[in-house]
Protein backbone atom coordinates (compact mmCIF):
# COMPACT_ATOMS: atom_id res chain seq x y z
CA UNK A 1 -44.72 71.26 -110.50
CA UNK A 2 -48.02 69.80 -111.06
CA UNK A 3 -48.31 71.16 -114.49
CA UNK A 4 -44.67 69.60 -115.10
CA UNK A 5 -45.85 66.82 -114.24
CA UNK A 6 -49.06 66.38 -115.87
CA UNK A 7 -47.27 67.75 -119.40
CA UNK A 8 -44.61 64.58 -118.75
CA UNK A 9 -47.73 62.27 -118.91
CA UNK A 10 -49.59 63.72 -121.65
CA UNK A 11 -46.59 62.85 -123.96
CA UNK A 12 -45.97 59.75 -122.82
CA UNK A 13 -49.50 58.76 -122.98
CA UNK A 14 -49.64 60.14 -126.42
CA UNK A 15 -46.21 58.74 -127.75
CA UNK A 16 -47.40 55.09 -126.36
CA UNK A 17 -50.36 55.15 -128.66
CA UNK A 18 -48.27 53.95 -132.04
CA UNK A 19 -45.80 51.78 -129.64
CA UNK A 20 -48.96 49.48 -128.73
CA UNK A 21 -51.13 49.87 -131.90
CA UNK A 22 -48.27 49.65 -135.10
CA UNK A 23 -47.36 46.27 -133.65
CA UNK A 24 -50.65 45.44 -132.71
CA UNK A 25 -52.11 45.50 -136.21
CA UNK A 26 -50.09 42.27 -136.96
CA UNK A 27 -52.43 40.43 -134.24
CA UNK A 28 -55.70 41.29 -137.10
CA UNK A 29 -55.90 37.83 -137.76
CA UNK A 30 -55.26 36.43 -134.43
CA UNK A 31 -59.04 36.53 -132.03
CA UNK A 32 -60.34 39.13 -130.37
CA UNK A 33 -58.54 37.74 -127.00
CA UNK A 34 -55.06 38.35 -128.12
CA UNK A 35 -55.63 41.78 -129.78
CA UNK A 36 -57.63 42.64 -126.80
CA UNK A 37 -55.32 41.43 -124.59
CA UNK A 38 -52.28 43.07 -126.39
CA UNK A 39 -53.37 46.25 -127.15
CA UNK A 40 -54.88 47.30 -124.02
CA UNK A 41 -51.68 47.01 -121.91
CA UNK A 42 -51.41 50.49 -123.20
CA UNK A 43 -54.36 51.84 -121.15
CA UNK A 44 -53.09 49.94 -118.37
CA UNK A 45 -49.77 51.52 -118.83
CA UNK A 46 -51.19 54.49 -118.90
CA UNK A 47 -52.66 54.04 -115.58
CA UNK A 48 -49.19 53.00 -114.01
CA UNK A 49 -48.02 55.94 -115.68
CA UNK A 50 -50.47 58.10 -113.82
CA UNK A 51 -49.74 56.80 -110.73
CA UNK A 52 -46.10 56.93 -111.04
CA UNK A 53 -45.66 60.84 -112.59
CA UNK A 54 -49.13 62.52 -111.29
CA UNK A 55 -49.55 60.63 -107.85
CA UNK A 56 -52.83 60.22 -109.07
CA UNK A 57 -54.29 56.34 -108.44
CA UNK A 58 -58.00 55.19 -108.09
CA UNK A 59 -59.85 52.84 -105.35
CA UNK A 60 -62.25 50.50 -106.53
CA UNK A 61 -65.42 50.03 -104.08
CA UNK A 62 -67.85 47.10 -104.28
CA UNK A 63 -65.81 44.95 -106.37
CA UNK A 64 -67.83 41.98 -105.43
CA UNK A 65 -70.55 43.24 -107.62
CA UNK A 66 -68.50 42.86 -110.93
CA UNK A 67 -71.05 39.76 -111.87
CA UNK A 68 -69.42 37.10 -114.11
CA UNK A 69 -70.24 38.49 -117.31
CA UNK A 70 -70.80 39.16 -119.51
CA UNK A 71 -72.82 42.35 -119.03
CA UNK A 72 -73.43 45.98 -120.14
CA UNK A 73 -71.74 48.76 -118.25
CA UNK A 74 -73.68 52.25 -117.97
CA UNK A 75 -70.54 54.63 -116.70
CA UNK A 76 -70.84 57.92 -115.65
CA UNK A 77 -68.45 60.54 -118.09
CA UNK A 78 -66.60 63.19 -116.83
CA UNK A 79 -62.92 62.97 -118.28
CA UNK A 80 -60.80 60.70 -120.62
CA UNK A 81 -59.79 58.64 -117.83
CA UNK A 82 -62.20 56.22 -117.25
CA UNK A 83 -62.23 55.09 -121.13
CA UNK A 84 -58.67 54.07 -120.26
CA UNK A 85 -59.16 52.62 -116.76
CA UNK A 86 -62.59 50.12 -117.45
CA UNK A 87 -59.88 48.23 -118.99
CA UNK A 88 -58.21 48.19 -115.94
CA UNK A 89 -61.66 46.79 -113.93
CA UNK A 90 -63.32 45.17 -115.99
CA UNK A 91 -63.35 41.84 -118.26
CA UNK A 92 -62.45 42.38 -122.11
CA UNK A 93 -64.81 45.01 -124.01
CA UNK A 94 -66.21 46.45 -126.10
CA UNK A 95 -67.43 50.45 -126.16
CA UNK A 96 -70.19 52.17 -127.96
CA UNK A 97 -68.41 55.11 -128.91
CA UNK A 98 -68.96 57.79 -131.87
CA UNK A 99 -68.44 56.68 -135.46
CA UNK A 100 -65.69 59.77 -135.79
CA UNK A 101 -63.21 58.50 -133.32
CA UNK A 102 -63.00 55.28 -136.02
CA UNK A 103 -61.08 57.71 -138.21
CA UNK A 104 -58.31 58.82 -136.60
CA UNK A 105 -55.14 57.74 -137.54
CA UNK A 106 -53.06 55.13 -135.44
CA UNK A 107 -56.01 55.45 -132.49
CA UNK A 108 -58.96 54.33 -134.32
CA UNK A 109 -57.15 51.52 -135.87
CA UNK A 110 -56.98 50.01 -132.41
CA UNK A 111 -60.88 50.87 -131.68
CA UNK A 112 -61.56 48.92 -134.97
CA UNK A 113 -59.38 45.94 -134.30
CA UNK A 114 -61.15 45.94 -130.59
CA UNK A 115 -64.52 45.75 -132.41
CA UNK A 116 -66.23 48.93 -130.99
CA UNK A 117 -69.41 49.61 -132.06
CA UNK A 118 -69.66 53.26 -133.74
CA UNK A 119 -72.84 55.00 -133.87
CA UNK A 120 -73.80 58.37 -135.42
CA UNK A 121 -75.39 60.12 -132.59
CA UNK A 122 -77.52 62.03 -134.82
CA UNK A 123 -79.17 59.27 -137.24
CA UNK A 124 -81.53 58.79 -133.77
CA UNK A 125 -83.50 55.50 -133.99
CA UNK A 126 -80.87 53.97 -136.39
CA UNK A 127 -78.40 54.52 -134.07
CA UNK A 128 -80.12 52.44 -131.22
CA UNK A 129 -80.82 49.53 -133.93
CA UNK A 130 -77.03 49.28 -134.65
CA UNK A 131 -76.49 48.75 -130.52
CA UNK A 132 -79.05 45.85 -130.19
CA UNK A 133 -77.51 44.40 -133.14
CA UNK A 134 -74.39 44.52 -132.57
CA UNK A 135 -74.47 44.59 -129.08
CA UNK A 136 -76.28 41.27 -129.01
CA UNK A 137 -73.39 39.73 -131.02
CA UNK A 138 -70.71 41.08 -128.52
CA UNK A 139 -72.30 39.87 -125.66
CA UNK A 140 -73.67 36.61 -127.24
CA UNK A 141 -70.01 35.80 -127.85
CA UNK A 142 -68.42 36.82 -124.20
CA UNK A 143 -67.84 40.17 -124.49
CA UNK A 144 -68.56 42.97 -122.11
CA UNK A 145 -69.92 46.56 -123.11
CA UNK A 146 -69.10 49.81 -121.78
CA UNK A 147 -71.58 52.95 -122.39
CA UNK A 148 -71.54 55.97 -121.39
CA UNK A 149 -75.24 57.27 -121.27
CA UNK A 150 -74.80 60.75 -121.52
CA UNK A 151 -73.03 60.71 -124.72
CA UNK A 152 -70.68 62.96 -123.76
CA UNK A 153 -68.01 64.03 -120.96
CA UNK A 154 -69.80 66.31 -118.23
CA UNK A 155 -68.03 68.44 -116.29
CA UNK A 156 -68.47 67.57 -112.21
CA UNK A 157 -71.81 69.17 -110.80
CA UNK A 158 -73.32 69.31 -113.89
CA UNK A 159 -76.00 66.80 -115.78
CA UNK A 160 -76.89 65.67 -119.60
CA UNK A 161 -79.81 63.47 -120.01
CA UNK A 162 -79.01 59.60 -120.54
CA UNK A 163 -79.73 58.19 -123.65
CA UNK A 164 -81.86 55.31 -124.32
CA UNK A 165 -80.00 53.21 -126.38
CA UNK A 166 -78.14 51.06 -123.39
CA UNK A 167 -81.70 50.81 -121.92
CA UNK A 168 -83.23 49.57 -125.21
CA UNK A 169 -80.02 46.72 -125.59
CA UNK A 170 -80.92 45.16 -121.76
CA UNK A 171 -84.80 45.38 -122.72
CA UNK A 172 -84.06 42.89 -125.72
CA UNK A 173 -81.13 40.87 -124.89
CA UNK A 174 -82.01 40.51 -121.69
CA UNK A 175 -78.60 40.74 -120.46
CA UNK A 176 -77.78 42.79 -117.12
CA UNK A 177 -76.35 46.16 -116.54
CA UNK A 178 -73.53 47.19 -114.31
CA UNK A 179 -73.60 50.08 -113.27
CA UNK A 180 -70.62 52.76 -112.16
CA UNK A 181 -69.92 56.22 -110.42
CA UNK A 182 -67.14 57.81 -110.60
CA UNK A 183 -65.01 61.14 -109.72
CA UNK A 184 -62.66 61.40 -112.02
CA UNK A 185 -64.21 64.56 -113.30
CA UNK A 186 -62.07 66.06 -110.08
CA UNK A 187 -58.93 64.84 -111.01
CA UNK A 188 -58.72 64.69 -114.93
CA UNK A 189 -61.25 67.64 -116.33
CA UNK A 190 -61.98 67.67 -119.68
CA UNK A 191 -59.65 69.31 -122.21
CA UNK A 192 -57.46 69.82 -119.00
CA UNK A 193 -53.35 69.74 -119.30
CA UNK A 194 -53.48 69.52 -115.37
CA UNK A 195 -53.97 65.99 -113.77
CA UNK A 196 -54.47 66.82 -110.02
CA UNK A 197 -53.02 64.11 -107.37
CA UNK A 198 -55.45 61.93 -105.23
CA UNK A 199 -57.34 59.25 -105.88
CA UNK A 200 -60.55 58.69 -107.75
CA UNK A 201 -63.26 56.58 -106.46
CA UNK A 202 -65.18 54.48 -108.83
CA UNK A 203 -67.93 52.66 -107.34
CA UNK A 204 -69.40 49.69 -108.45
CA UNK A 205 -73.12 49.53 -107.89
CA UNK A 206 -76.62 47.41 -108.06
CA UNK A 207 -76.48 45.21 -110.95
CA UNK A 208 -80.28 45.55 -112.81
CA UNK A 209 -81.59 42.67 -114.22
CA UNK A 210 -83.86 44.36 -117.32
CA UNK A 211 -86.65 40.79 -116.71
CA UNK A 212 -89.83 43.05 -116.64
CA UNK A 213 -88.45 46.38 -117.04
CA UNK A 214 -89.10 48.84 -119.96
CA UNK A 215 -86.34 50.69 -121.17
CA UNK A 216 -87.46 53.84 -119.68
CA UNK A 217 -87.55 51.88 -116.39
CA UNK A 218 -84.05 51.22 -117.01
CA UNK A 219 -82.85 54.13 -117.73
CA UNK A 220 -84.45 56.18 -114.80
CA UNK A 221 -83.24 53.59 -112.32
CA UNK A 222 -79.69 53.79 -113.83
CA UNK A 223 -79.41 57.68 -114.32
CA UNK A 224 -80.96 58.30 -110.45
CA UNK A 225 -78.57 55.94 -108.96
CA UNK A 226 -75.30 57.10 -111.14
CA UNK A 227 -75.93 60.63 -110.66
CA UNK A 228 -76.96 60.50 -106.69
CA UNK A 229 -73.58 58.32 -106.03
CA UNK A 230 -71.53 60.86 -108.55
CA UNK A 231 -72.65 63.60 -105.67
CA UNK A 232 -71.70 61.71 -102.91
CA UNK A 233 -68.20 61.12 -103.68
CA UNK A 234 -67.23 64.30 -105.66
CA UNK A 235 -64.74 66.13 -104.21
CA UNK A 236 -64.49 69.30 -106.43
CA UNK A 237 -65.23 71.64 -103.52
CA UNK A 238 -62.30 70.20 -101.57
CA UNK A 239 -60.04 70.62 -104.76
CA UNK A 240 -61.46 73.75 -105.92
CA UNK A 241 -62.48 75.72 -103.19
CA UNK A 242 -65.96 76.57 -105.05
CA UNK A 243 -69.14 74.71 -105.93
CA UNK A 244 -68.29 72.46 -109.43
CA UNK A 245 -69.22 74.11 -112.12
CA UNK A 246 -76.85 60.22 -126.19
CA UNK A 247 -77.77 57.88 -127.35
């Protein structure tokens, strides 16, 4: 049943995508507010959707520490999920994200219209110039950022060095990080049909204020934290019966 279930999801998160985003492209004139607000009611529905078909909902913990804004968000990334459900927690956003996702059809219309920044991972330094700059304009005009500082989804139990590029944006706006742990990784795995019930805990933790801190400072204080919290609340040995297997 579960893999009924999860296959009833998939299509209807899939067959949503051109629902929101066809009549969404009328709103490219409107401001970022109204697209925003528009055309992420499909990752919301999404959400519901999960809930609803896969019994699968997530619990928000320290709440309370969402400042104001706006701010950067360093999330850990294990699945596909929490690109959808940030949108869910936090304030309207933008995501550093890789410059291929821009060219899919339909999708990456939306990611354009949302103003994403899109990086090539590889051009290194380059890369990290185009998130100051355009991170600083995001954030200079009330926008959030999400990044994910591994670059990549990793699988529960397993790590990828965080990139430096998040770090290097705090350093020289001066603008504060939020930072976020997660399980999802036990729920939703990457390139995974199955979408297991329970609930995922995404925990909202110490918000670092960059005043005084190099970027490496930064980034250590964000990867310890993110990773030691991702241990605490994984639950892949519970599911699984086994230990778990950027810029």
């Amino acid at each position: 049943m579960i893999y009924i279930r999860s296959l009833i999801f998939t299509i209807i998160m899939i067959t949503t995508v051109p629902v929101f985003v066809l009549p969404g492209l009328l709103l490219y004139p409107f401001p970022y507010k109204i697209r925003y607000g528009f055309l992420s009611c499909w990752a919301k529905s999404v959400v519901w959707w999960l809930k609803l078909i896969c019994n699968l909902r997530h619990e928000v913990i320290n709440p309370e520490k969402i400042p104001q804004g706006p701010a950067i968000v360093f999330c850990k990334h294990q699945s596909a999920w929490e690109t959808i459900a940030l949108q869910a927690i936090f304030p309207p956003q933008v995501w550093v994200l890789k410059h291929e996702l821009i060219r899919i059809p339909v999708f990456g219309w939306a990611l354009a219209m949302l103003e994403s920044i899109a990086i090539d991972r590889a051009s290194g330094r380059k890369a990290v110039e185009q998130i100051v700059e355009q991170g600083k304009q995001r954030l200079d005009s009330g926008k959030w950022i999400v990044i994910f500082p591994e670059g990549t989804r990793v699988a529960p139990g397993q790590r990828k060095k965080f990139g430096i590029g998040g770090a290097v944006l705090a350093e020289q706006t001066g603008y504060p990080i939020v930072l976020v742990a997660h399980n999802a990784g036990d729920f939703w795995r990457r390139r995974s049909l199955v979408k297991r019930p329970g609930v995922i805990k995404v925990v909202i933790g110490p918000t670092i204020d960059p005043a005084g801190k190099s970027a490496d400072e930064i980034k250590d204080i964000a990867e310890q934290w993110i990773n030691g919290t991702v241990d605490e609340i994984s639950v892949s040995k519970a599911i699984n019966g086994v230990e778990s297997a950027a810029v």
